[in-house]
N, C-alpha and C. Protein backbone atom coordinates (compact mmCIF):
# COMPACT_ATOMS: atom_id res chain seq x y z
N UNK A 1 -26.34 -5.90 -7.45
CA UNK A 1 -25.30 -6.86 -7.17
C UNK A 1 -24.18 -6.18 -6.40
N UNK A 2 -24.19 -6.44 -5.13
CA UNK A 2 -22.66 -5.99 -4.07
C UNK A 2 -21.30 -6.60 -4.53
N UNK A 3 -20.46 -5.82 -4.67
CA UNK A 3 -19.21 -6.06 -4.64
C UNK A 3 -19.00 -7.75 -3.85
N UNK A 4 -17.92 -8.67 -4.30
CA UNK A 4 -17.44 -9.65 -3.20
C UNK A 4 -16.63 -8.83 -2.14
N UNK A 5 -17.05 -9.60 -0.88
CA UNK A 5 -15.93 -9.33 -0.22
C UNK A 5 -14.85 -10.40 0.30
N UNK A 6 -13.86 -9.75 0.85
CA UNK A 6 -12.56 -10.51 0.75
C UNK A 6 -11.92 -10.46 2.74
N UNK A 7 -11.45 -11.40 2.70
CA UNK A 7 -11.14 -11.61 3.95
C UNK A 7 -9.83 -10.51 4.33
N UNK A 8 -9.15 -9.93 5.76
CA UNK A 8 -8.50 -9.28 5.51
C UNK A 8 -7.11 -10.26 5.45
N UNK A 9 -6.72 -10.96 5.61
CA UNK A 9 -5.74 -12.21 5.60
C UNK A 9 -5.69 -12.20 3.78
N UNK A 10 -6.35 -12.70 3.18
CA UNK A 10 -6.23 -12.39 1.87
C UNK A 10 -5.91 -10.97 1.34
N UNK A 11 -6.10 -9.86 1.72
CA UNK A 11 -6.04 -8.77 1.17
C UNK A 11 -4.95 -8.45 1.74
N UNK A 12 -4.21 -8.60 2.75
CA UNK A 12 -2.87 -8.83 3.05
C UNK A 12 -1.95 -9.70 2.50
N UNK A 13 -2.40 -10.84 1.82
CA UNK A 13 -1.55 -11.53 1.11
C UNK A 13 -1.29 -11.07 -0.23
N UNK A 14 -2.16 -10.38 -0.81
CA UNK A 14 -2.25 -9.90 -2.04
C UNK A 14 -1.03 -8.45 -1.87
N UNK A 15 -1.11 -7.71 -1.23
CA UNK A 15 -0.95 -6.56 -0.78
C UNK A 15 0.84 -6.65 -0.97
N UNK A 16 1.04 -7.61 0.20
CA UNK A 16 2.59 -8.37 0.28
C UNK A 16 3.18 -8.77 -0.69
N UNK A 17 2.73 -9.39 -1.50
CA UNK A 17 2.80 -9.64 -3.08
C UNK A 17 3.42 -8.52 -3.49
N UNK A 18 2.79 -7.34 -3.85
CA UNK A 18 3.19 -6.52 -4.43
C UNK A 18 4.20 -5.91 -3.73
N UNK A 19 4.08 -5.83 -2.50
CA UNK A 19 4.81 -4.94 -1.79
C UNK A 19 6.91 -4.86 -1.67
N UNK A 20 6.50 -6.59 -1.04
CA UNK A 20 7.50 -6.67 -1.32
C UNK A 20 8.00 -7.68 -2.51
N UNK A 21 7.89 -8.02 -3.24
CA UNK A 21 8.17 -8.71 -4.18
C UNK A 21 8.28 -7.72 -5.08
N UNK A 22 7.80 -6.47 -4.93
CA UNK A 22 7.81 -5.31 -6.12
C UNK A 22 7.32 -5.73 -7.56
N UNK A 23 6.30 -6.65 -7.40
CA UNK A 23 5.68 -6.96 -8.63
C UNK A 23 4.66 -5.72 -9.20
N UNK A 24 3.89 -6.05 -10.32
CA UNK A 24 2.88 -5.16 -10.70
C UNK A 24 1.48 -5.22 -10.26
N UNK A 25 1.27 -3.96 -9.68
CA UNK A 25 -0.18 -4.53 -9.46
C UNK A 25 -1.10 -5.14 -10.36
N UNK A 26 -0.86 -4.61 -11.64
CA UNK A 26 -2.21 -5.20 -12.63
C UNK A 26 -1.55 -6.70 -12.88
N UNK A 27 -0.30 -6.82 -13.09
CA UNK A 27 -0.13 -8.82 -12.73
C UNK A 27 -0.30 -9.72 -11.55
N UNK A 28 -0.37 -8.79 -10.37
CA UNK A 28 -0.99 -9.72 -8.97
C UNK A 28 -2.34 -9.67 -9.53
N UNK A 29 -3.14 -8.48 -9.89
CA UNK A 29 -4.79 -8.41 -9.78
C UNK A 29 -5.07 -9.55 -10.72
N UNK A 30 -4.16 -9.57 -11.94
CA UNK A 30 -5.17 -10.44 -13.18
C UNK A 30 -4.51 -12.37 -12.71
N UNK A 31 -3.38 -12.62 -11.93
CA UNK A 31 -2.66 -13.21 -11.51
C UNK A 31 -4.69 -14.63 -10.45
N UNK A 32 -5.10 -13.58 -9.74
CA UNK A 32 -6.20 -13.85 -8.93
C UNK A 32 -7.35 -13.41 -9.30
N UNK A 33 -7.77 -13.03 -10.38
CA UNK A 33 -8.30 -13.00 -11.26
C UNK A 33 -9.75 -11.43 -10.28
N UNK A 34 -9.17 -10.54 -9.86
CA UNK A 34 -9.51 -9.53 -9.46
C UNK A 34 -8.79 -8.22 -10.80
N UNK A 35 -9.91 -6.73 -10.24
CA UNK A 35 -9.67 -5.67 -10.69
C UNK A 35 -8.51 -5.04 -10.28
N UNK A 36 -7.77 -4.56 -11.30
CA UNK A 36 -6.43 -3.93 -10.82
C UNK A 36 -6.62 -2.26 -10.01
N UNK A 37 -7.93 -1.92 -10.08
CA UNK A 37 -7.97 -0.52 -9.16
C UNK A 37 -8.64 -1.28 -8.20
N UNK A 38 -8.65 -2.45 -7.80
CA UNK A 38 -9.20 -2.56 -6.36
C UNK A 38 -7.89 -3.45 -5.62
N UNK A 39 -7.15 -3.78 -6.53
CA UNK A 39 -5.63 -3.93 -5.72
C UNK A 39 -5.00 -2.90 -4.93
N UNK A 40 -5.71 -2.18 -6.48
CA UNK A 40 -4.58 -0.70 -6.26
C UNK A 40 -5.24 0.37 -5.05
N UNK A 41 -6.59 0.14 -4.79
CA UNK A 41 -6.93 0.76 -3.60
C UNK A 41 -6.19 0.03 -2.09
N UNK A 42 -6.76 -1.30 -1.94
CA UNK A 42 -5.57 -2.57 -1.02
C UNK A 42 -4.43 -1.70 -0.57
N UNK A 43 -3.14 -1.72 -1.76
CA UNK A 43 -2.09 -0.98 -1.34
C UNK A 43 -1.67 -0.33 -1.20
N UNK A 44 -2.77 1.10 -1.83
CA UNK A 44 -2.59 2.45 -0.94
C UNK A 44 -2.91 2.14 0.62
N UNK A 45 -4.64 1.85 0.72
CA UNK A 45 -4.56 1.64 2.37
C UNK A 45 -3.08 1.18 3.05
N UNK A 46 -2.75 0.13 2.12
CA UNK A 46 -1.86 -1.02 3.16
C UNK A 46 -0.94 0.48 3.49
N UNK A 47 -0.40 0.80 2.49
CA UNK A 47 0.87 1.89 3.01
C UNK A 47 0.29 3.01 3.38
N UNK A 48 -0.69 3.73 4.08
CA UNK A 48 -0.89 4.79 5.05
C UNK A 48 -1.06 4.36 6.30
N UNK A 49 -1.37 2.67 6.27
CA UNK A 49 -1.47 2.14 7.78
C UNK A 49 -0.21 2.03 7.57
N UNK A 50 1.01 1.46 7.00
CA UNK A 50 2.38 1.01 7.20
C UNK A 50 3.43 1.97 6.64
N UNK A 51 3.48 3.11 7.53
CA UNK A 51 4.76 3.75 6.71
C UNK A 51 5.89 3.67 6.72
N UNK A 52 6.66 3.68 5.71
CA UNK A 52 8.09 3.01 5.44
C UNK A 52 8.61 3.88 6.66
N UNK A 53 9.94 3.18 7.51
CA UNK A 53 10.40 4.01 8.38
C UNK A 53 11.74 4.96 8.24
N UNK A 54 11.58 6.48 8.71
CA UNK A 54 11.78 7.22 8.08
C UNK A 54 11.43 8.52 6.89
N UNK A 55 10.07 8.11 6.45
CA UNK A 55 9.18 8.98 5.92
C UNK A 55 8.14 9.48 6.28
N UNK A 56 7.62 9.04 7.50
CA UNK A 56 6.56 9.50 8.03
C UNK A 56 5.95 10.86 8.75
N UNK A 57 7.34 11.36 9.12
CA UNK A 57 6.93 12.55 9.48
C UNK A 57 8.54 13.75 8.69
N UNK A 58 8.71 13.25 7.96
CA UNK A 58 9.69 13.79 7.52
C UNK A 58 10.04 15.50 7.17
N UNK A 59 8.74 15.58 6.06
CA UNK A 59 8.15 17.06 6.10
C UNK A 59 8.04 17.81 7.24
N UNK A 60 7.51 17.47 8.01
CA UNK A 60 7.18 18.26 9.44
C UNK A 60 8.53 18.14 10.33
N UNK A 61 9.25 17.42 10.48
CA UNK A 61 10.69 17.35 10.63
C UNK A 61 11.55 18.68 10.31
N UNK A 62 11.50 18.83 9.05
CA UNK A 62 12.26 19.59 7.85
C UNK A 62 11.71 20.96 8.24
N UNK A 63 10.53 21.06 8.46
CA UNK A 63 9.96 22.29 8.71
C UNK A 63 9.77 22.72 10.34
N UNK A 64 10.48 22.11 10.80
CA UNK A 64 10.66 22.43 12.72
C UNK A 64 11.09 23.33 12.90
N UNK A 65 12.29 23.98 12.15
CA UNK A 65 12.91 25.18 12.09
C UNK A 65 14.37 24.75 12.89
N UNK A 66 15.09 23.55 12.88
CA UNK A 66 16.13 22.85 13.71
C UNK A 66 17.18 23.48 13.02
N UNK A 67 17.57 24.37 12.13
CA UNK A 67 18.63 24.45 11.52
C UNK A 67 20.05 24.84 12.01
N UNK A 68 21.17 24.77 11.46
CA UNK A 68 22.34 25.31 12.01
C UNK A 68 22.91 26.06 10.81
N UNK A 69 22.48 27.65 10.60
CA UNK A 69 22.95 28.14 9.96
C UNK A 69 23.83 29.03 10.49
């Protein structure tokens, strides 16, 4: 038996949910009556495709060697 699959329009709506509404994932997952580690996979992807702006290269920034000492 294969997994369902899910449209990506839905898995974006779900995603948004959490994202910004800052709800819980395991109350969106049980909310639509899905697994809360397959939400929780959803919104990792969602945020390595979408990085908050400002964190994305931050580390490597920091470590350029730009300093003014």
């Amino acid at each position: 038996m294969s997994a369902p699959r899910y449209s990506a329009e839905f898995k974006e709506q779900v995603v948004l949910e959490i994202v910004q509404r800052s709800r819980p994932v395991a109350e969106v997952a049980r909310s639509y009556g899905l697994v809360p580690q397959t939400v929780g996979n959803w919104v990792a992807k969602w945020r390595k495709e979408h990085p908050e702006p400002g964190t994305e290269n931050s580390s490597s920034e920091e470590n350029a060697g730009g300093h003014d000492d």
